[in-house]
N, C-alpha and C. Protein backbone atom coordinates (compact mmCIF):
# COMPACT_ATOMS: atom_id res chain seq x y z
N UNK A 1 -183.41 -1.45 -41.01
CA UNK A 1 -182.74 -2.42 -40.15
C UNK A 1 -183.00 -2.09 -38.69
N UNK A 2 -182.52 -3.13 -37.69
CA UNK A 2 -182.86 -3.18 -36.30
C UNK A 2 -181.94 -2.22 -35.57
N UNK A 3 -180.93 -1.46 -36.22
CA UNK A 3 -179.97 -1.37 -35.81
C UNK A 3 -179.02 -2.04 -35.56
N UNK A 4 -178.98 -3.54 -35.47
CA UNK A 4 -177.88 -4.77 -35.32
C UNK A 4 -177.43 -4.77 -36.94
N UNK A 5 -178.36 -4.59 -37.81
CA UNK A 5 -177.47 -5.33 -39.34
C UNK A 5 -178.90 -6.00 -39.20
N UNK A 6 -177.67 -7.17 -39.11
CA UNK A 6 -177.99 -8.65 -39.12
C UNK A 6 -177.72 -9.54 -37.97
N UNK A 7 -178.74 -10.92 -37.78
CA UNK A 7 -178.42 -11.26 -37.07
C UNK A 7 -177.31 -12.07 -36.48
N UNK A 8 -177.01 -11.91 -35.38
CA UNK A 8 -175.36 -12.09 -35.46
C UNK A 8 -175.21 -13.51 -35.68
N UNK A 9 -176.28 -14.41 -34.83
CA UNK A 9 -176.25 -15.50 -34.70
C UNK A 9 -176.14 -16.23 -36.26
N UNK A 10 -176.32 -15.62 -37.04
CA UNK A 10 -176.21 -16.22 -38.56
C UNK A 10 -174.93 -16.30 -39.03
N UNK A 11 -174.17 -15.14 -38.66
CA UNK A 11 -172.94 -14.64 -39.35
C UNK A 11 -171.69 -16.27 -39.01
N UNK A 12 -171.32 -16.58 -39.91
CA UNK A 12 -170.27 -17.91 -40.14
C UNK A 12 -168.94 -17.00 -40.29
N UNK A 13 -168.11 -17.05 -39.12
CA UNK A 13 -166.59 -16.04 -39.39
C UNK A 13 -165.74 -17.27 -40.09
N UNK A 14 -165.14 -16.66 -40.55
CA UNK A 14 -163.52 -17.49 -40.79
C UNK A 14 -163.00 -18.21 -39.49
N UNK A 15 -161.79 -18.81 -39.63
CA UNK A 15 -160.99 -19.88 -39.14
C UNK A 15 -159.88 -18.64 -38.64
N UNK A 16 -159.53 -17.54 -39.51
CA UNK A 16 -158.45 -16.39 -39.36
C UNK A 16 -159.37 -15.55 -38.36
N UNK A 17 -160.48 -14.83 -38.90
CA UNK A 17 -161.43 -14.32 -37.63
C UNK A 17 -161.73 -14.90 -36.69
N UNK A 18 -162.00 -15.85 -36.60
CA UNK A 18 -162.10 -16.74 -34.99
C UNK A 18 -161.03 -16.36 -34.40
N UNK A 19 -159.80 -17.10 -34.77
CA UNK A 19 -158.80 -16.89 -34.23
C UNK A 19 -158.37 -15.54 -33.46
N UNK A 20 -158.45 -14.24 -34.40
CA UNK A 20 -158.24 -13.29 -34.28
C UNK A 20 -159.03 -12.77 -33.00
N UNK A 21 -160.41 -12.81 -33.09
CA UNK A 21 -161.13 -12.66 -31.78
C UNK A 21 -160.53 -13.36 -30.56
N UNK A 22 -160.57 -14.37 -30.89
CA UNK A 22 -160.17 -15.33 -29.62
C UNK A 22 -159.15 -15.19 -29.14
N UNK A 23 -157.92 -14.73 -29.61
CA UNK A 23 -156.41 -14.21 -29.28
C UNK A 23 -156.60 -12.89 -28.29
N UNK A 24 -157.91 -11.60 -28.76
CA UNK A 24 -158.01 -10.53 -27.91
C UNK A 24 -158.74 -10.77 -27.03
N UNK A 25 -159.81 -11.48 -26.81
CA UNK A 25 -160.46 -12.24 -25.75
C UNK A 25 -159.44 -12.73 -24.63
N UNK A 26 -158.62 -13.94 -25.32
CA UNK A 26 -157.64 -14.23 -24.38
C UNK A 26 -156.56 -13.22 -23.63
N UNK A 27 -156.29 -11.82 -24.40
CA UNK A 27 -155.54 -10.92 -23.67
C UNK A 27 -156.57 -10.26 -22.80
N UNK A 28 -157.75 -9.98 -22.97
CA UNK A 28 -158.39 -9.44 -21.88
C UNK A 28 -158.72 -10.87 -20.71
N UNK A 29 -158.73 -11.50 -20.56
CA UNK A 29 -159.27 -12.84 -19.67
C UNK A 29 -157.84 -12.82 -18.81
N UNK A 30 -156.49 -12.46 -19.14
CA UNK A 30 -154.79 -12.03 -18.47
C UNK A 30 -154.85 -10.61 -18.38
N UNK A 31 -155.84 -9.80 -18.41
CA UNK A 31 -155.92 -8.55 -18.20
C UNK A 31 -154.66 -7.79 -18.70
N UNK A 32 -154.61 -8.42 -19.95
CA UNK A 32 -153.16 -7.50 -20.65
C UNK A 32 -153.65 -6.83 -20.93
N UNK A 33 -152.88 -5.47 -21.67
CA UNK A 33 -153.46 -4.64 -22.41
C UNK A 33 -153.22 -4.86 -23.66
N UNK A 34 -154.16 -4.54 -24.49
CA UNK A 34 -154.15 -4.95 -25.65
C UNK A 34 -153.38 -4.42 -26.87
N UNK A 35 -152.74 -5.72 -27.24
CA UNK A 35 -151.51 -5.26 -28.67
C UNK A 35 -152.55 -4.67 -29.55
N UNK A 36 -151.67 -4.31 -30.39
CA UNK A 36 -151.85 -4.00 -31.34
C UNK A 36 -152.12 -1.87 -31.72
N UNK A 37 -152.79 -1.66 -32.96
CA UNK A 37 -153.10 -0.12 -32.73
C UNK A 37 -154.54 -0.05 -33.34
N UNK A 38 -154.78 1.14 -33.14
CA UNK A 38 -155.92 1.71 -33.32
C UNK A 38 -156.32 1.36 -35.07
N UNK A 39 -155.89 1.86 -35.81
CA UNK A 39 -155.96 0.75 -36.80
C UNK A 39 -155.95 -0.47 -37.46
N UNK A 40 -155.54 -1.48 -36.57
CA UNK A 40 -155.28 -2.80 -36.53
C UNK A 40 -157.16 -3.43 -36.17
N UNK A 41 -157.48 -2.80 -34.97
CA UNK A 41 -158.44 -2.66 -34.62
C UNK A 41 -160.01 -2.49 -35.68
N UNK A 42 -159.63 -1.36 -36.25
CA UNK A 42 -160.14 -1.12 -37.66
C UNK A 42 -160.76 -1.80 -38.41
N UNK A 43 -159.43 -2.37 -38.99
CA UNK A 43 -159.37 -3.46 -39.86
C UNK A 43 -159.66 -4.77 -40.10
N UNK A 44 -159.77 -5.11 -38.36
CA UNK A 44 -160.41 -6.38 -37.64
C UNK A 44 -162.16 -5.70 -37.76
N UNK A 45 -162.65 -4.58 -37.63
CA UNK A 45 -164.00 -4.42 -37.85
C UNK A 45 -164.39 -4.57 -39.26
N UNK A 46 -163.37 -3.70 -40.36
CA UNK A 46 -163.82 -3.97 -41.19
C UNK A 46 -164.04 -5.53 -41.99
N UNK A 47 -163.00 -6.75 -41.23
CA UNK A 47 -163.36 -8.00 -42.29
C UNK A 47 -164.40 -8.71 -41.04
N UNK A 48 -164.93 -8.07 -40.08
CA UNK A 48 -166.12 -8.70 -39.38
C UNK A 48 -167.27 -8.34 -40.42
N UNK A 49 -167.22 -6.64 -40.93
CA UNK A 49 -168.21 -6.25 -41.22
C UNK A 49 -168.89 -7.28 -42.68
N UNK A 50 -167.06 -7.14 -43.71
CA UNK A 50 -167.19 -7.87 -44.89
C UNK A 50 -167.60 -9.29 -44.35
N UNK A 51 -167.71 -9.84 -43.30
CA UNK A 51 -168.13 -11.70 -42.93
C UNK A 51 -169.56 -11.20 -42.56
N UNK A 52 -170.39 -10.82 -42.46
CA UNK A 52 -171.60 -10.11 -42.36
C UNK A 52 -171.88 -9.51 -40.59
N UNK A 53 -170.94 -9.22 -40.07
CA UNK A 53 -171.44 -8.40 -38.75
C UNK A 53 -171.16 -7.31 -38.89
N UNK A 54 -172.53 -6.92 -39.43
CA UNK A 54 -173.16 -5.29 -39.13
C UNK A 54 -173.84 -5.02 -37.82
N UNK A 55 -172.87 -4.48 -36.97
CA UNK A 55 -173.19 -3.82 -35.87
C UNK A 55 -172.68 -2.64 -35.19
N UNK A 56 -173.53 -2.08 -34.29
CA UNK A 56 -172.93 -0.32 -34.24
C UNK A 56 -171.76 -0.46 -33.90
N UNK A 57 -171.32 -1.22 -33.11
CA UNK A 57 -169.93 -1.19 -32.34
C UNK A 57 -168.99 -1.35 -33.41
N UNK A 58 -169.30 -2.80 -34.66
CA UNK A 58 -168.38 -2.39 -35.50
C UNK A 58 -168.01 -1.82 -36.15
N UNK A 59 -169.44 -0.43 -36.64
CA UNK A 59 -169.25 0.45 -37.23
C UNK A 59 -168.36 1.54 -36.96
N UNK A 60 -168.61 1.37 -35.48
CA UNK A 60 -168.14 2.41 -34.91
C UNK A 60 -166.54 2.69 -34.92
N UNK A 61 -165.93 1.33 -34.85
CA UNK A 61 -164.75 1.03 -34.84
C UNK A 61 -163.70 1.18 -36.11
N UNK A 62 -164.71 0.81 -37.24
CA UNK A 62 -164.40 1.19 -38.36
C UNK A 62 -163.87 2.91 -38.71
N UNK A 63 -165.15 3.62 -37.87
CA UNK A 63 -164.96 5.00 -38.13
C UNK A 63 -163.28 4.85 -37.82
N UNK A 64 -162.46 4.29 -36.52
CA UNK A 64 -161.09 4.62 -36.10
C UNK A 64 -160.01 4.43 -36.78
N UNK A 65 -160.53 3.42 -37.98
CA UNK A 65 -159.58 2.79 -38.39
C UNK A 65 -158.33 3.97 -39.32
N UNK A 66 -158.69 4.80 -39.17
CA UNK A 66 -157.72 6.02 -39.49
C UNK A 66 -156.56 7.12 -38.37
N UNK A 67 -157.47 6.05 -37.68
CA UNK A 67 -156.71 6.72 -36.28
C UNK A 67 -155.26 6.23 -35.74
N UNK A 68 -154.76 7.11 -35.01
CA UNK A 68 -153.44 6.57 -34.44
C UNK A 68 -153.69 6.07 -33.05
N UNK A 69 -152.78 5.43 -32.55
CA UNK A 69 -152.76 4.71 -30.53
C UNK A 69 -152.73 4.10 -30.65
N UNK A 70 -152.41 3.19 -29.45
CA UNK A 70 -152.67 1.91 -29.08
C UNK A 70 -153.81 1.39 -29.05
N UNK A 71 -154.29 0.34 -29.32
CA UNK A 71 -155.41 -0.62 -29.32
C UNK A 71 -156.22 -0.30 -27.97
N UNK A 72 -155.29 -0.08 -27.24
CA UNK A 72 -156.13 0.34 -25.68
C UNK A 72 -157.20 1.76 -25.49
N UNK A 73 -156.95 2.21 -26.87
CA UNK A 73 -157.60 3.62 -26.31
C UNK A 73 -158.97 3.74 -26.96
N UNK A 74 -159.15 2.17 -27.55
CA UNK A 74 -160.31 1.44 -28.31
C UNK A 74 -161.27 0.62 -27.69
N UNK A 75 -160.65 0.17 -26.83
CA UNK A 75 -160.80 -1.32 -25.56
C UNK A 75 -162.15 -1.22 -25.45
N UNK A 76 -162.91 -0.74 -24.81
CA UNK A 76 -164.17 -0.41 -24.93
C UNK A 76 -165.32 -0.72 -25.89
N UNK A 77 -164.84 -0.13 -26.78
CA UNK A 77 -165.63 -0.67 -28.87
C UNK A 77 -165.17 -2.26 -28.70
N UNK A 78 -163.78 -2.77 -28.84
CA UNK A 78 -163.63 -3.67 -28.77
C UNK A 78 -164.10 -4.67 -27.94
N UNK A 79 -164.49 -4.69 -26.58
CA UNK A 79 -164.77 -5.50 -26.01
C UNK A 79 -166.00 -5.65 -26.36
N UNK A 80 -166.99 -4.24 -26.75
CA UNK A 80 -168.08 -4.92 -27.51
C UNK A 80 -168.30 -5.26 -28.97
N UNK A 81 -167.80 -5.22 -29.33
CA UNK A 81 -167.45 -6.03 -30.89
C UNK A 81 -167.30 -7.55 -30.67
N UNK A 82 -166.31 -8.06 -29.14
CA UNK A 82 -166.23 -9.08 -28.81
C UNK A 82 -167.58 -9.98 -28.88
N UNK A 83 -168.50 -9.21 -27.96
CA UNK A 83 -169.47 -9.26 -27.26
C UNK A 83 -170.45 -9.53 -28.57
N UNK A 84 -170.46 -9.06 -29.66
CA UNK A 84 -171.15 -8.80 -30.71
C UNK A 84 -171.09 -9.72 -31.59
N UNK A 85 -170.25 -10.54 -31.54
CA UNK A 85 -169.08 -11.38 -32.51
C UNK A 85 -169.26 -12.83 -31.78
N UNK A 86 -169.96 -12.55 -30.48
CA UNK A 86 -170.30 -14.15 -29.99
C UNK A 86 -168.47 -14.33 -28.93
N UNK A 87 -167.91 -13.57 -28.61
CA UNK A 87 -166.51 -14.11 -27.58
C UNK A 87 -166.96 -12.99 -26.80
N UNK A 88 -167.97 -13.00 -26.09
CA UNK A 88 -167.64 -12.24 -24.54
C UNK A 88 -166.55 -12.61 -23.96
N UNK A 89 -165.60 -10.90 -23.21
CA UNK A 89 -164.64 -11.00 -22.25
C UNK A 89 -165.42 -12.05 -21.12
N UNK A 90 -164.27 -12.86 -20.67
CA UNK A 90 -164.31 -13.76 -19.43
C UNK A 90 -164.61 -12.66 -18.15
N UNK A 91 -165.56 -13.04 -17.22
CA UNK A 91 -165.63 -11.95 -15.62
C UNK A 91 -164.48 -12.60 -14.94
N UNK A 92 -164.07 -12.41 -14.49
CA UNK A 92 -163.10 -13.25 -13.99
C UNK A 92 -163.50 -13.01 -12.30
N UNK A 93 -164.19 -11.84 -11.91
CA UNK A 93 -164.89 -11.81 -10.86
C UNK A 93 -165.47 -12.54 -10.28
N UNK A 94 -165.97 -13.47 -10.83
CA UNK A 94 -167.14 -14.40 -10.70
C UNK A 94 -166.35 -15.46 -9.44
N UNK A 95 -167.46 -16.49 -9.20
CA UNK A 95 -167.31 -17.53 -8.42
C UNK A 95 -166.00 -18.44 -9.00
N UNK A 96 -164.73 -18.73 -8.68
CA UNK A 96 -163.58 -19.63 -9.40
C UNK A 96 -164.29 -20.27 -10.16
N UNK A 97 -165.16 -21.01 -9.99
CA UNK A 97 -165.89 -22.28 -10.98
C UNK A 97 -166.19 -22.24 -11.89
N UNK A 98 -167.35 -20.72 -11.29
CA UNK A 98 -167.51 -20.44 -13.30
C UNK A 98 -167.05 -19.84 -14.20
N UNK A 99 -165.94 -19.38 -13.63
CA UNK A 99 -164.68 -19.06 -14.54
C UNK A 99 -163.87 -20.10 -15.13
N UNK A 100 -163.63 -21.13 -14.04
CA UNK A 100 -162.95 -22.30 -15.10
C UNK A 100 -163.73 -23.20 -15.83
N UNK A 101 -164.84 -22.79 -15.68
CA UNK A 101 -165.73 -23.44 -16.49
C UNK A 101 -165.92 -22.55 -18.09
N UNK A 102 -166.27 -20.91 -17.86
CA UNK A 102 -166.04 -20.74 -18.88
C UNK A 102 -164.69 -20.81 -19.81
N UNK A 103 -163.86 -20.05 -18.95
CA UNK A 103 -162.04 -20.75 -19.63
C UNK A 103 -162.19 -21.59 -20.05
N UNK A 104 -162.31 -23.05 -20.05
CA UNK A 104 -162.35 -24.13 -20.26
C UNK A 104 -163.25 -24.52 -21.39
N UNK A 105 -164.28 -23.87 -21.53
CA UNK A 105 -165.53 -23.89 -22.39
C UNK A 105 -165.07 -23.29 -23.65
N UNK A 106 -164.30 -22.08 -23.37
CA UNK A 106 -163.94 -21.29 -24.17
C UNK A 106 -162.63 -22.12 -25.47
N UNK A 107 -161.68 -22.69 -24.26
CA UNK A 107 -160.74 -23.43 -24.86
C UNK A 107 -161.93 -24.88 -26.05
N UNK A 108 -162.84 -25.35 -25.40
CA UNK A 108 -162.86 -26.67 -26.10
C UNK A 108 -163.73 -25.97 -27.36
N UNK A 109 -164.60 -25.08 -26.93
CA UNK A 109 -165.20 -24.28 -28.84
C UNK A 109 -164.54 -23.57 -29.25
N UNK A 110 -163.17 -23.17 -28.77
CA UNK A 110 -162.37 -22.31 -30.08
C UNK A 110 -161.93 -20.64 -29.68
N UNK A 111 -163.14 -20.37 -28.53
CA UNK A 111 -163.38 -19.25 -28.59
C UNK A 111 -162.32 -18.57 -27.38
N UNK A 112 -161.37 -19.00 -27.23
CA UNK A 112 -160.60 -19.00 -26.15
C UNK A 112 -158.99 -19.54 -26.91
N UNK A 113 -157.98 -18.90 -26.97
CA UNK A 113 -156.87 -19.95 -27.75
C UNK A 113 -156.00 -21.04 -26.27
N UNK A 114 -155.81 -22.66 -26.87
CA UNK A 114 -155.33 -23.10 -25.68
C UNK A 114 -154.13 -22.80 -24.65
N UNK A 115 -153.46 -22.02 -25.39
CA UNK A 115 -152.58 -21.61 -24.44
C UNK A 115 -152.59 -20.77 -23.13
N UNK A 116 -153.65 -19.69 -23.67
CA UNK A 116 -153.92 -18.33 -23.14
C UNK A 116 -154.78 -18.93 -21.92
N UNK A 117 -155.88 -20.29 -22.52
CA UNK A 117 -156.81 -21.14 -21.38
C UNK A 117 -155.72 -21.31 -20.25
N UNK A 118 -154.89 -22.08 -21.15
CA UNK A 118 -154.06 -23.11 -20.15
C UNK A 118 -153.79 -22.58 -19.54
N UNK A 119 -153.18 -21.09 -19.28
CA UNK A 119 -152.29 -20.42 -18.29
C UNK A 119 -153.21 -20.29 -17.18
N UNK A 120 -154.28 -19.84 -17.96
CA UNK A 120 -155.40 -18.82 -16.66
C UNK A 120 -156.09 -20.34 -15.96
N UNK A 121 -156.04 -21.04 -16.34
CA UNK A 121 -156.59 -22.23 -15.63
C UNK A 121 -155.94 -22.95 -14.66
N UNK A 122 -154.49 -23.20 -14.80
CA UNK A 122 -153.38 -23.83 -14.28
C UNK A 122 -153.33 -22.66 -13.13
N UNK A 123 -152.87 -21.77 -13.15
CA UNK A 123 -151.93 -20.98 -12.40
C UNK A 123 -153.13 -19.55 -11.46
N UNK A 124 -154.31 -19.54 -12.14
CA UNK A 124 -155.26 -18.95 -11.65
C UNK A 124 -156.83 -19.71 -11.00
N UNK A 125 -156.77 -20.77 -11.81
CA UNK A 125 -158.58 -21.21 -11.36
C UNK A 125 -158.25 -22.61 -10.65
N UNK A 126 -157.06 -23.35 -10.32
CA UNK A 126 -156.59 -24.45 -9.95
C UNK A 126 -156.61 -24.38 -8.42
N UNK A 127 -156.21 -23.32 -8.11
CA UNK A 127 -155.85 -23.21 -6.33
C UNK A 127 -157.63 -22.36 -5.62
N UNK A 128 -157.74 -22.23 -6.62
CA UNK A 128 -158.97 -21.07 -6.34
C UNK A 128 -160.22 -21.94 -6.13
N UNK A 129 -160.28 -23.03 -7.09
CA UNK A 129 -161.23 -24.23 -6.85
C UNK A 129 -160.65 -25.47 -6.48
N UNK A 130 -159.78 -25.47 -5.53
CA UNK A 130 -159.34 -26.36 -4.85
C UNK A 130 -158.56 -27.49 -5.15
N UNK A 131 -157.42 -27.48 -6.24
CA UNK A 131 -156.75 -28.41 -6.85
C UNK A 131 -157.74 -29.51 -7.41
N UNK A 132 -158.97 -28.97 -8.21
CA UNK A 132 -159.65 -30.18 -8.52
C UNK A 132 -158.51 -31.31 -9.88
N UNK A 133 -158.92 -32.84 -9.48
CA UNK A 133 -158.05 -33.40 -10.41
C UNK A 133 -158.27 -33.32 -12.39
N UNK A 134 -159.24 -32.54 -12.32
CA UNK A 134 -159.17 -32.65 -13.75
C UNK A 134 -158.12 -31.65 -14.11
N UNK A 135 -158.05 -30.05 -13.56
CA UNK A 135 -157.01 -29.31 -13.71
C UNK A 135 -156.25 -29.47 -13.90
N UNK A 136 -156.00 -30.48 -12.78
CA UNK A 136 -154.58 -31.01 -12.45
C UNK A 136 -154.31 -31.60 -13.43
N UNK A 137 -154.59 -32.37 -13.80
CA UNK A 137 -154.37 -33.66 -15.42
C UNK A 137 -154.53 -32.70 -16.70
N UNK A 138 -155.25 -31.44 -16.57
CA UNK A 138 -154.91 -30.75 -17.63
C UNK A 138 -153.48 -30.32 -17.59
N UNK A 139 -152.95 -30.00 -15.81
CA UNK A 139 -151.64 -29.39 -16.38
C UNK A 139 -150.86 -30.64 -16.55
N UNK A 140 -150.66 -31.35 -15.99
CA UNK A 140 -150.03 -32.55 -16.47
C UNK A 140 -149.81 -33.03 -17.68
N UNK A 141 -150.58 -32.32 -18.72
CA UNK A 141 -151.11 -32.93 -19.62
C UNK A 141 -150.25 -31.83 -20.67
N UNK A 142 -149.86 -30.50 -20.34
CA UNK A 142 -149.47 -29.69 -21.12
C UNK A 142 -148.10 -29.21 -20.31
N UNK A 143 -148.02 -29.44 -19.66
CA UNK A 143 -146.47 -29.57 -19.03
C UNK A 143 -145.48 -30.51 -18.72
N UNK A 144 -145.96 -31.31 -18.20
CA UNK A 144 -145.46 -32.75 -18.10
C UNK A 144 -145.68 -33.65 -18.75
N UNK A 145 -146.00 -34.07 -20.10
CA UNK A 145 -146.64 -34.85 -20.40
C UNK A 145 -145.15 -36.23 -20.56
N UNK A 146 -144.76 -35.83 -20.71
CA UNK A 146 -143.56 -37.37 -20.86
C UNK A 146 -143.69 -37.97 -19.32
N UNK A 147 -144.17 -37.64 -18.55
CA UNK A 147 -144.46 -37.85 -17.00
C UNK A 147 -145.12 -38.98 -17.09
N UNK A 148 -146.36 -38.72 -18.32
CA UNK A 148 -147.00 -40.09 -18.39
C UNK A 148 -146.80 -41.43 -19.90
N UNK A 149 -145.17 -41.37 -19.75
CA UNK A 149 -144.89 -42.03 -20.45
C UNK A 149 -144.65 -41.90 -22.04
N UNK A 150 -145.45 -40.68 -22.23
CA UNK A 150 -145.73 -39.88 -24.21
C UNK A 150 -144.43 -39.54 -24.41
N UNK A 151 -144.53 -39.61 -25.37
CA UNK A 151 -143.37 -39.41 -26.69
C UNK A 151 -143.29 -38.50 -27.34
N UNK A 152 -144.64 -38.01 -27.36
CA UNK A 152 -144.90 -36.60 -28.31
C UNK A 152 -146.29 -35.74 -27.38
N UNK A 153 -145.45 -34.64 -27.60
CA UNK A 153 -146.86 -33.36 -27.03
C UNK A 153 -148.23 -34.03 -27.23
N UNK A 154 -148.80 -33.34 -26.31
CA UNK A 154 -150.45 -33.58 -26.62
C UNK A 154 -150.71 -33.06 -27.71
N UNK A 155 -151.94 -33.64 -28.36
CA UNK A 155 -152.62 -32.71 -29.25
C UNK A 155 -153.86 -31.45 -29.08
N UNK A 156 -153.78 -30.67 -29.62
CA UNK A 156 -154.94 -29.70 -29.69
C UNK A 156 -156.55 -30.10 -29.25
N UNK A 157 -157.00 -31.51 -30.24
CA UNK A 157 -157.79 -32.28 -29.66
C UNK A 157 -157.61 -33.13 -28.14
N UNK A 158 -156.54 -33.41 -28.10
CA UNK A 158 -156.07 -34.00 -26.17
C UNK A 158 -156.82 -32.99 -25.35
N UNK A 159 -156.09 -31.91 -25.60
CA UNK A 159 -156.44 -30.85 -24.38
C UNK A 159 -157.70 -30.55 -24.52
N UNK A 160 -158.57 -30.06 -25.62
CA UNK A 160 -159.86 -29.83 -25.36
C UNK A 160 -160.82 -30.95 -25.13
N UNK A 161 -160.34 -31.95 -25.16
CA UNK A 161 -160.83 -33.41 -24.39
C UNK A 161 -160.68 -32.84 -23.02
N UNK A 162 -159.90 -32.49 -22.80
CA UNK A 162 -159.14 -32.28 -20.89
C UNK A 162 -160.31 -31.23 -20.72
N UNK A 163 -160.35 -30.08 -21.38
CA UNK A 163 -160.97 -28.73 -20.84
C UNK A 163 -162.21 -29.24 -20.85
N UNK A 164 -162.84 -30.15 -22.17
CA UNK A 164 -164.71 -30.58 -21.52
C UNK A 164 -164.77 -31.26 -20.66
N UNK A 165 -163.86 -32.18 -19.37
CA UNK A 165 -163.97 -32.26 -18.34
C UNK A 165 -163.88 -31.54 -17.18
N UNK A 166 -163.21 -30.96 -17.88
CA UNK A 166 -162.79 -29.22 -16.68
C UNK A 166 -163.85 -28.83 -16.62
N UNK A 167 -165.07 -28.71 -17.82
CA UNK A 167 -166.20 -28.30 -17.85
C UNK A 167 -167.27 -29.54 -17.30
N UNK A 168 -167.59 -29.93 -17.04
CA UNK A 168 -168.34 -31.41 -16.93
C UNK A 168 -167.85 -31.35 -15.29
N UNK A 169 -166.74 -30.95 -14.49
CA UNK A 169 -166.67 -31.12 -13.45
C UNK A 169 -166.99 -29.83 -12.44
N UNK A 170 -166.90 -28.62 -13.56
CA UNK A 170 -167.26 -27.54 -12.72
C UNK A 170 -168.97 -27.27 -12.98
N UNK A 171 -169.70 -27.93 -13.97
CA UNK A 171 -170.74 -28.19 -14.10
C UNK A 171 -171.57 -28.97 -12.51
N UNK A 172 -170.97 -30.19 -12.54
CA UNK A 172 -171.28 -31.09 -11.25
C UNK A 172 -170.90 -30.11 -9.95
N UNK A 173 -169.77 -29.57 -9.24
CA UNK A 173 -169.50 -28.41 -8.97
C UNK A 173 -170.34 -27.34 -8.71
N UNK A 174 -170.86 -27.01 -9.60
CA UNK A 174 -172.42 -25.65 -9.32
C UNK A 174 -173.29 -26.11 -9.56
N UNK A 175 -174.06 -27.82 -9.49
CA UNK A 175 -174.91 -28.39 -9.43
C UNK A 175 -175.75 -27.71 -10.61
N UNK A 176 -174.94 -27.66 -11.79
CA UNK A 176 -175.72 -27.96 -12.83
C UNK A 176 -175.74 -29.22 -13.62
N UNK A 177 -176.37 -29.59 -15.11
CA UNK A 177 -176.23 -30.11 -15.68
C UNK A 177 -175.00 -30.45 -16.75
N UNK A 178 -175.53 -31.48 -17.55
CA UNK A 178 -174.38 -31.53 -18.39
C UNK A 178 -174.47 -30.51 -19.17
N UNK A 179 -175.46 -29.79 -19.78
CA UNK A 179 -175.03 -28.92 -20.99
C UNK A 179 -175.52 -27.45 -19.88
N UNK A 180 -175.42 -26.81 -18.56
CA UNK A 180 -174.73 -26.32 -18.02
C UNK A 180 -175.83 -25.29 -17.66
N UNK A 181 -177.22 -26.17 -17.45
CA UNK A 181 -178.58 -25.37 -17.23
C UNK A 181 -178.64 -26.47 -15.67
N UNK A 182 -179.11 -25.41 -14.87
CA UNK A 182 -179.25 -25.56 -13.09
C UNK A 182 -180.51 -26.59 -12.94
C-alpha cells in the first residue's frame, strides 16, 4: 500500500459518520475544545477505519483508543483524521469571505452542522464582510422567521438554500466563479 490504505476519495461514510465528523469540525471552526475523551476519539477511528479509511492518522488514533483524557490531548490526530476524512478544520484566519464562504459551503454539503454554521456566520462573518444581505436573510431566516409572516421554522433544506447564496455571493465577492475557480 501507499501508505494512505485506500483512496480516500472512494470511501462512502455513513449519515452517523458524517455527522459525527461534522459536529468536531464545527467545534473546532468555535474554537471549542473538544468534547468528548480519548477513547471516544478511538472509536470514531475505528468505524472510519471499518467504512474503509485506512490512514496513518487513523491508525494512529486507534492505537489511543485505550487511553484516558480529554479528546484535547488528541486534537492534533484528530484534526488530521478530519483532514483525511474529506472535513478540513475551517482557517478562520483567512480573508472574512472565504470563510463565509467556506462556513456556508460547509453548511449546504453536510460537512459543517447548521447550527454550528449559523452561529459562526451570523455573529462572526456578518460584520466582518460587511452586513452583506444574504447573511442577513440567513439570520432572519433562523431567528426571526415569523418576521416574515411563517408559521413554522425553516427547514434544513431552507437554510442550505440560504447558505448556497451565502456562497454564490462570496463567490462574486472574490471575483470568482460559480463553482468557486478565479
Amino acid at each position: 500500500m501507499n501508505g494512505l490504505g485506500r483512496d480516500t476519495a472512494e470511501v462512502e461514510l455513513s449519515a452517523d459518520l458524517r455527522n459525527r465528523l461534522a459536529k468536531l469540525r464545527g467545534d473546532l471552526l468555535h474554537e471549542q475544545r473538544l468534547q468528548g475523551t480519548v477513547p471516544e476519539a478511538g472509536w470514531l477511528a475505528c468505524d472510519l477505519l471499518e467504512a474503509g479509511l485506512d490512514t496513518p492518522a487513523v491508525q494512529e488514533l486507534i492505537e489511543q483508543t485505550l487511553s484516558i483524557g480529554p479528546m484535547s490531548e488528541v486534537e492534533p490526530l484528530v484534526r488530521q483524521v478530519l483532514v483525511e476524512a474529506g472535513f478540513p478544520p475551517i482557517d478562520v484566519q483567512r480573508d472574512p469571505w472565504v470563510v463565509a464562504r467556506d462556513v456556508a459551503q460547509g453548511i449546504v454539503d453536510g460537512s459543517l452542522p447548521i447550527s454550528q454554521g449559523a452561529v459562526f456566520l451570523i455573529w462572526d462573518s456578518m460584520g466582518e464582510c460587511g452586513h452583506p444581505s444574504e447573511i442577513t436573510e440567513f439570520m432572519i431566516l433562523v431567528e426571526d422567521w415569523q418576521a416574515w409572516g411563517r408559521t413554522e421554522p425553516p427547514t434544513d433544506d431552507e437554510l442550505r438554500e440560504q447558505a448556497a447564496k451565502i456562497v454564490e455571493a462570496a463567490n462574486r465577492h472574490l471575483g470568482m466563479g460559480a463553482g468557486g475557480e478565479a
